[in-house]
C-alpha atoms as a PDB file:
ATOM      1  CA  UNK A   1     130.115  25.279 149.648  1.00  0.00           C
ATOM      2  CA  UNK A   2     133.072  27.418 151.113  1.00  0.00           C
ATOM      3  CA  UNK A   3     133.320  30.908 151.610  1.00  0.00           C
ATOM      4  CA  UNK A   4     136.076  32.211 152.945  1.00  0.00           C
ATOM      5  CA  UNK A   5     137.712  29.020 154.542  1.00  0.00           C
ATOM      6  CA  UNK A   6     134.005  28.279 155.689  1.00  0.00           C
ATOM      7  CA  UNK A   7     131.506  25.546 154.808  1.00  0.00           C
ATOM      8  CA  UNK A   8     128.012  27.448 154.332  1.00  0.00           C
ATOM      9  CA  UNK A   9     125.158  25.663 153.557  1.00  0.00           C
ATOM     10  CA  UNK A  10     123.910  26.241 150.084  1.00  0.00           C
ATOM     11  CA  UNK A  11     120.216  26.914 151.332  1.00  0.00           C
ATOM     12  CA  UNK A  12     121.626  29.483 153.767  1.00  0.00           C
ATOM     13  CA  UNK A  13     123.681  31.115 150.957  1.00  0.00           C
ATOM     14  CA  UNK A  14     120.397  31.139 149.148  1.00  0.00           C
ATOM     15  CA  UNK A  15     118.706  32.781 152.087  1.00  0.00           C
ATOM     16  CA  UNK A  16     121.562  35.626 152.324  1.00  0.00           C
ATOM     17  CA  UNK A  17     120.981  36.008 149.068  1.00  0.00           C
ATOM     18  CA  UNK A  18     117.231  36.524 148.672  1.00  0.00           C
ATOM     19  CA  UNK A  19     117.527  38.738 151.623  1.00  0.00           C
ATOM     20  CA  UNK A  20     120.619  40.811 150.217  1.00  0.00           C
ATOM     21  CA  UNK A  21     117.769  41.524 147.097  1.00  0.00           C
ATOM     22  CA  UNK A  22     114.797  42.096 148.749  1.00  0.00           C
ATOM     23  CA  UNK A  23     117.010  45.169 151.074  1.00  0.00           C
ATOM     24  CA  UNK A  24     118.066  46.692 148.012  1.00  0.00           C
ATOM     25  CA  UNK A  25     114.319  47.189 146.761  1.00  0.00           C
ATOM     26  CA  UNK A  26     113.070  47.914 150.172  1.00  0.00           C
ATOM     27  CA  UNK A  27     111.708  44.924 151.539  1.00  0.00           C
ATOM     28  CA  UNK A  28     111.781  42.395 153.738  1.00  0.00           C
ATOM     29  CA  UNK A  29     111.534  38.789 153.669  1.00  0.00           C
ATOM     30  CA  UNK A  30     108.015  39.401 155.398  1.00  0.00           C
ATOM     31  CA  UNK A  31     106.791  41.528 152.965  1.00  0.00           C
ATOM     32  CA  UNK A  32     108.109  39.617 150.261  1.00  0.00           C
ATOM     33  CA  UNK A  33     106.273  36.489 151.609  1.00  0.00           C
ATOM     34  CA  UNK A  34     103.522  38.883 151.786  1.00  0.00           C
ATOM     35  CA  UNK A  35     103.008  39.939 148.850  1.00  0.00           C
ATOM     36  CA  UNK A  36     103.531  36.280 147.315  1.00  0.00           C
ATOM     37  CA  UNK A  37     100.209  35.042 149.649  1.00  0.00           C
ATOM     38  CA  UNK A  38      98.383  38.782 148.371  1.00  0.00           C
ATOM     39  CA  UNK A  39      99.164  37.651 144.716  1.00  0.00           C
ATOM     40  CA  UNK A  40      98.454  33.973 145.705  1.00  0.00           C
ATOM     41  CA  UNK A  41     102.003  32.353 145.053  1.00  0.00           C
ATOM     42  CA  UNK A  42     101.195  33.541 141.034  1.00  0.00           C
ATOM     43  CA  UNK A  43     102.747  36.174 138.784  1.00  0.00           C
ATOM     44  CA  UNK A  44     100.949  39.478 139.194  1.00  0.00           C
ATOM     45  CA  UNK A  45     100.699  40.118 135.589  1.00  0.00           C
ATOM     46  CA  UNK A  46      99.918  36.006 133.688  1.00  0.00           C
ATOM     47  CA  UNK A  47      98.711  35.014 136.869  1.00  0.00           C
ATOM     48  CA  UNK A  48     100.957  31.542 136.491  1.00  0.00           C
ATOM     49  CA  UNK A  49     101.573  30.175 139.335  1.00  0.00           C
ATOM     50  CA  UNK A  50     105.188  30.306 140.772  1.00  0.00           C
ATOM     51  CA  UNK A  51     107.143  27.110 140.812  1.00  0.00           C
ATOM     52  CA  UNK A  52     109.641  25.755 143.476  1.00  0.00           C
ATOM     53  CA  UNK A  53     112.923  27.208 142.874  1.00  0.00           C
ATOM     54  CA  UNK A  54     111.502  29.784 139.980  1.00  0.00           C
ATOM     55  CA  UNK A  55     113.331  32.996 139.740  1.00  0.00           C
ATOM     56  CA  UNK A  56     110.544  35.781 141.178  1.00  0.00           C
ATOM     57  CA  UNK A  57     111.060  39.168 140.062  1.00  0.00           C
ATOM     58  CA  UNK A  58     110.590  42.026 142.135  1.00  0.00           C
ATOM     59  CA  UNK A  59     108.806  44.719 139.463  1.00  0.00           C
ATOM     60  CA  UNK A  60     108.911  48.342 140.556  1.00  0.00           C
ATOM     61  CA  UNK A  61     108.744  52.009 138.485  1.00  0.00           C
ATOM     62  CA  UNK A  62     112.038  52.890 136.874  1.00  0.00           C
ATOM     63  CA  UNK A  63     110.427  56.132 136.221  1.00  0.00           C
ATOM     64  CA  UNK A  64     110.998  56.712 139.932  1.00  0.00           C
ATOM     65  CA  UNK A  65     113.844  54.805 140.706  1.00  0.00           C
ATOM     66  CA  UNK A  66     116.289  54.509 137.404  1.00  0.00           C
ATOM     67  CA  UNK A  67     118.444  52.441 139.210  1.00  0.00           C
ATOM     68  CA  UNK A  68     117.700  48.745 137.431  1.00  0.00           C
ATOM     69  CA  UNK A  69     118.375  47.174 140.454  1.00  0.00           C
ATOM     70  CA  UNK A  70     117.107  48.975 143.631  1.00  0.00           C
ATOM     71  CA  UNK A  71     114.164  50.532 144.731  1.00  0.00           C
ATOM     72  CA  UNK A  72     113.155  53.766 147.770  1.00  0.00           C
ATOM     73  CA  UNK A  73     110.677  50.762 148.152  1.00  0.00           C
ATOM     74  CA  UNK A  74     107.702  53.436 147.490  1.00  0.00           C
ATOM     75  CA  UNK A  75     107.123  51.881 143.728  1.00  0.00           C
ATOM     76  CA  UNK A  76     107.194  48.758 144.249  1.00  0.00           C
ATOM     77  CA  UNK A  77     104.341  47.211 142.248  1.00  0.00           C
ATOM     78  CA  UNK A  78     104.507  43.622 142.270  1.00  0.00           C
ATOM     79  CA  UNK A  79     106.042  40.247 141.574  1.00  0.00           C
ATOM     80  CA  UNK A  80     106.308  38.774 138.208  1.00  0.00           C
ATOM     81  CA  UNK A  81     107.848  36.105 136.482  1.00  0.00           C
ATOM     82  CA  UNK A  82     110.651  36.361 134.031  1.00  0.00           C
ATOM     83  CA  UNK A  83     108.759  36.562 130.829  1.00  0.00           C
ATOM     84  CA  UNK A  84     106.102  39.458 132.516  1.00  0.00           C
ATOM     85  CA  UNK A  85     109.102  41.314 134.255  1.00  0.00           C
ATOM     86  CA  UNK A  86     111.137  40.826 130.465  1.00  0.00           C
ATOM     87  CA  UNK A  87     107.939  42.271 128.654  1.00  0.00           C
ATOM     88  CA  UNK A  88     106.652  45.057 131.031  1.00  0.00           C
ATOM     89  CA  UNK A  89     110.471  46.241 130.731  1.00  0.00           C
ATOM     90  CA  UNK A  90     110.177  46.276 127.085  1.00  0.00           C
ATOM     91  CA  UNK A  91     106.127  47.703 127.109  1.00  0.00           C
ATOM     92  CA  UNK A  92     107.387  50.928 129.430  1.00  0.00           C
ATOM     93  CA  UNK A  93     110.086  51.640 127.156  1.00  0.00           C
ATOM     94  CA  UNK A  94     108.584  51.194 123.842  1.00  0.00           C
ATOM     95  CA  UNK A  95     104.940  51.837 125.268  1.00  0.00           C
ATOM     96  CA  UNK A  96     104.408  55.209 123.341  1.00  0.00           C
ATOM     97  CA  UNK A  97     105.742  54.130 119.787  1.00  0.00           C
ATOM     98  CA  UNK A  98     103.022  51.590 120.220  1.00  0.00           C
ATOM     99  CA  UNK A  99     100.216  53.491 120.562  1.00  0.00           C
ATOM    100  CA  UNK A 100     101.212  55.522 118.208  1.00  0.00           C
ATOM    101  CA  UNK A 101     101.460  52.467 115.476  1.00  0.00           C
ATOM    102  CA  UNK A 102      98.219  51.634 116.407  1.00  0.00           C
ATOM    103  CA  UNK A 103      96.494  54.820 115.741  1.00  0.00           C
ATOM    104  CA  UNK A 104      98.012  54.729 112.339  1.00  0.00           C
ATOM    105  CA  UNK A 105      98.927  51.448 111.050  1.00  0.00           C
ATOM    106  CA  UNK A 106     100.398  52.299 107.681  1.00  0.00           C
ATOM    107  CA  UNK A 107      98.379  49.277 106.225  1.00  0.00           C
ATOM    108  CA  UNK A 108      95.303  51.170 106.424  1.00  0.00           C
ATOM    109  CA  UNK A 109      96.890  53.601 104.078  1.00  0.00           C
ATOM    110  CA  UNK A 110      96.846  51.524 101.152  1.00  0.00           C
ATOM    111  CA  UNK A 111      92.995  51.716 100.092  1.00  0.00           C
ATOM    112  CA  UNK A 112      93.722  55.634 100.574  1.00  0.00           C
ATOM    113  CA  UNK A 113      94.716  56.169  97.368  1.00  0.00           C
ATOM    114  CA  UNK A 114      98.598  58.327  96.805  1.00  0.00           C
END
């Protein structure tokens, strides 16, 4: 692959790249390598195991950090797959309407009576 005029290896590019990530949400490739062995090499949410070459999301608390894609590094929570990371983004924003649904599902209304 070239970049500017120069031949880079692809698995170096993909090293710059992880790396370039991982310092936006705080962490290094240590801790990232870490946390994979804490959550042994599987989602932290399904608990599948990652595959080589799988896309590993770095999950964290937008609540603290709004920016979608940094971190201070303090709310970091864990690493999920795409599916958990596209579904816990979905749970936290919809998380309250929810609960609130299932309180009070309006099908229980209709033995009620008007």
């Amino acid at each position: 692959m070239a970049l500017s005029g120069r031949n880079v290896d692809p698995a170096a590019k993909a090293r710059w790249n992880q790396t370039y990530r991982l310092s936006r949400y705080g962490l290094t490739p240590e801790q990232f390598n870490r946390l994979l062995d804490i959550q042994g090499y599987a989602c932290a949410m399904c608990h599948t195991p990652f595959e080589e070459g799988q896309p590993v999301f770095l999950d964290h608390d937008h609540a603290c950090c709004p920016d979608e894609k940094s971190s201070c590094g303090k709310c970091r929570r864990g690493l999920l797959c795409l599916s958990c990371n596209t579904a816990i983004g979905v749970i936290e924003r919809k998380h309250y309407l929810a609960r609130a649904y299932l309180n009070n599902p309006p099908g229980q209304l209709i033995d009620r009576g008007p």
